[in-house]
Protein backbone atom coordinates (compact mmCIF):
# COMPACT_ATOMS: atom_id res chain seq x y z
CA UNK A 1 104.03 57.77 183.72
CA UNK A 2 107.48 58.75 182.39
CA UNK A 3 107.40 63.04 181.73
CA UNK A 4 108.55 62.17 178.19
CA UNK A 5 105.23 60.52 177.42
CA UNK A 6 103.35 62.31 174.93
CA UNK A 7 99.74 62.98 173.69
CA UNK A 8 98.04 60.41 170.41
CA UNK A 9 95.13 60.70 168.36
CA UNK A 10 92.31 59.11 170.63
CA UNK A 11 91.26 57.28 167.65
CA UNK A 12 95.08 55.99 166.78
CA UNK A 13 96.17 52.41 167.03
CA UNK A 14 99.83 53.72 167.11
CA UNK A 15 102.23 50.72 168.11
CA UNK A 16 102.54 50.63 171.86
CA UNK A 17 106.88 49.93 170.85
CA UNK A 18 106.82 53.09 168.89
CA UNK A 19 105.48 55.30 171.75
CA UNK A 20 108.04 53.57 174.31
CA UNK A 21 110.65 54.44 171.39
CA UNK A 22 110.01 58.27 171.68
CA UNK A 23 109.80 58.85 175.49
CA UNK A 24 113.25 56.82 175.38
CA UNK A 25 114.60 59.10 172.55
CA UNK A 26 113.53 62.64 174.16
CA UNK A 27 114.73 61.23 177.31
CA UNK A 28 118.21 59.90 175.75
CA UNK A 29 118.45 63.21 173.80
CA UNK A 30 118.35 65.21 176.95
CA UNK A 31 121.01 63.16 178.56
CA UNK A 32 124.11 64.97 177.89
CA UNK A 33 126.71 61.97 178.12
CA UNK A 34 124.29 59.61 175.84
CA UNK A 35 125.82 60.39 172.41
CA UNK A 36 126.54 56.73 171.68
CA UNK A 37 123.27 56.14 172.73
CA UNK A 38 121.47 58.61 171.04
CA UNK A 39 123.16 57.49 167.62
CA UNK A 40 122.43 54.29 168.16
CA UNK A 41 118.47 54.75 168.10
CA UNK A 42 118.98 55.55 164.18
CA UNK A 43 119.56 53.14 161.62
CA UNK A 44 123.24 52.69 160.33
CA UNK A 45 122.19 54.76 157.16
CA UNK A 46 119.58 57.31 158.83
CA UNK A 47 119.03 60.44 157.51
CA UNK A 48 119.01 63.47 160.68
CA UNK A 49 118.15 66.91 159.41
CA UNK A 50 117.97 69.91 161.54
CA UNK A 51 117.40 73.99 161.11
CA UNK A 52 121.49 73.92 159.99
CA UNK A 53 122.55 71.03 159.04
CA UNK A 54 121.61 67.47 157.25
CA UNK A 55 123.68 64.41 157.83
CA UNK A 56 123.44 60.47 157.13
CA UNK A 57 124.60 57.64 158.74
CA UNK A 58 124.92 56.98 162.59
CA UNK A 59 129.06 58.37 162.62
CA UNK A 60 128.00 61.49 161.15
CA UNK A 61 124.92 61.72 163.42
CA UNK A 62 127.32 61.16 166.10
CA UNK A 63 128.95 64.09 165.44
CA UNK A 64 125.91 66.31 165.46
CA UNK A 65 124.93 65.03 168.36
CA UNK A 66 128.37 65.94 170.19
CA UNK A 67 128.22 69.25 168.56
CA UNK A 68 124.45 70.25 169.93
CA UNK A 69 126.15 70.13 173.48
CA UNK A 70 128.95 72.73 172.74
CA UNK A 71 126.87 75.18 174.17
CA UNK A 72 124.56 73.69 175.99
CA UNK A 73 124.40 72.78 180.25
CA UNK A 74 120.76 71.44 180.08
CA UNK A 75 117.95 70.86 177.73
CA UNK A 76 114.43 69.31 178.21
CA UNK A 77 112.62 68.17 175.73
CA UNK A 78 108.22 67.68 175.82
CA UNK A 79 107.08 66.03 172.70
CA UNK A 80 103.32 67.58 173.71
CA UNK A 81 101.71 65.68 170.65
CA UNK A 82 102.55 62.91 168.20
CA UNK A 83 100.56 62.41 165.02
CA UNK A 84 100.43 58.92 163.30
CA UNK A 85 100.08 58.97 159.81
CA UNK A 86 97.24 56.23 159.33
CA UNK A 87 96.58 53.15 160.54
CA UNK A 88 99.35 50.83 161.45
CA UNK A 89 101.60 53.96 160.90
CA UNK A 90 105.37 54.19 161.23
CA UNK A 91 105.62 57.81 159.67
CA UNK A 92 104.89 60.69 162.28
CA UNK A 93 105.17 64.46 162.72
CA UNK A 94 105.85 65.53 166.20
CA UNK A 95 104.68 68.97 168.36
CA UNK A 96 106.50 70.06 170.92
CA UNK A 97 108.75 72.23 172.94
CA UNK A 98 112.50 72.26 174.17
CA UNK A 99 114.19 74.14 177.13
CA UNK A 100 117.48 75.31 176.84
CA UNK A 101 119.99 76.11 179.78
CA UNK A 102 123.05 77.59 177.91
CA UNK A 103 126.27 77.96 179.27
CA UNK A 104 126.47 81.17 179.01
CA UNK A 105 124.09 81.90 181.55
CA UNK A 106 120.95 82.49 179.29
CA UNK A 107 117.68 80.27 178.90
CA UNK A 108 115.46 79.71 176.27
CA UNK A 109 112.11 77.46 175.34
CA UNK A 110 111.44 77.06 171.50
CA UNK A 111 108.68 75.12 169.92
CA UNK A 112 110.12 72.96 167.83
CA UNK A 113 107.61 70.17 165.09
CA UNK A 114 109.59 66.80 163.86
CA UNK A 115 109.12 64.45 160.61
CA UNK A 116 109.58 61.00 161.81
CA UNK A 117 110.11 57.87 159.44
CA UNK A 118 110.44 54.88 162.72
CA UNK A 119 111.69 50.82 161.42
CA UNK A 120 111.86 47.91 163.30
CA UNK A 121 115.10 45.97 163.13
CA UNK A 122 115.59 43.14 164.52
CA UNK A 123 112.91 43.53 166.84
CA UNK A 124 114.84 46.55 167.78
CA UNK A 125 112.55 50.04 167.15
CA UNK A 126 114.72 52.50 165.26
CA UNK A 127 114.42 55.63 162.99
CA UNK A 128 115.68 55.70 159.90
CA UNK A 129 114.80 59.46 158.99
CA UNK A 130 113.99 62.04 161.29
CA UNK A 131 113.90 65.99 160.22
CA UNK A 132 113.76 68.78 163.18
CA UNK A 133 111.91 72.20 162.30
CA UNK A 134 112.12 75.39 164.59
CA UNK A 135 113.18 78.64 164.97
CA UNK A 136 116.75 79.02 165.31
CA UNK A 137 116.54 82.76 166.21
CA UNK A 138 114.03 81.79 169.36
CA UNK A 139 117.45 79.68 170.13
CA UNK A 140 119.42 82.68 170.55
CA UNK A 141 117.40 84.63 172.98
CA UNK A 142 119.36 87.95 174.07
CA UNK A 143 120.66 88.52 177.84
């Protein structure tokens, strides 16, 4: 059992692909030399909104992606919960919690919830919207 895998609805028939998807997202978005690969599990015209910023399209979510590791050394992400919207759902919100090493010496865990909109392409499982809410003031944690 991978420690990305997270917890379902016991009465969900969530596709099997889309939970593989998410403990390979979490896992890729921990990863900080996977920015390629972390763009590429969004559509070419995804929308990726977090606390600060909203972009669209996989070369601008490139660039956030790049830009979350400025100040980061580490980071750990445990999607605790995910909630299927239905049956035979591909929209999700997400519960969870991230761990940040900084490299400034300082740590700090934030809850963090997720909108998730997932698409299969080409056989391919992809997301195609995906919005990030926490609290960017637990980010900053003083020394």
């Amino acid at each position: 059992m991978s420690s990305y895998t997270s917890e379902y609805p016991s009465d969900s028939d969530f596709d099997s692909e889309y939970k593989t998807f998410f403990e390979k997202f979490y896992e890729t978005s921990d990863s900080p030399s996977a920015h390629e690969q972390y763009s590429e599990q969004f559509t070419q015209d995804a929308t990726l909104i977090m606390p600060t910023k909203k972009v669209q399209g996989r070369e601008e979510i490139l660039s956030l992606r790049k830009g979350m590791w400025e100040k980061i050394v580490r980071r750990k992400h445990t999607a605790l919960k995910v909630f299927p919207f239905g049956p035979n759902a591909n929209e999700v919100m997400l519960y969870g919690t991230v761990q940040y090493s900084l490299k400034d010496g300082r740590e700090a865990t934030v809850d963090w919830a997720a909108r998730a909109h997932l698409v299969k392409k080409d056989g391919t499982v992809m997301m195609d919207f995906y919005q990030v809410y926490l609290d960017t003031a637990a980010q900053n944690p003083s020394k």
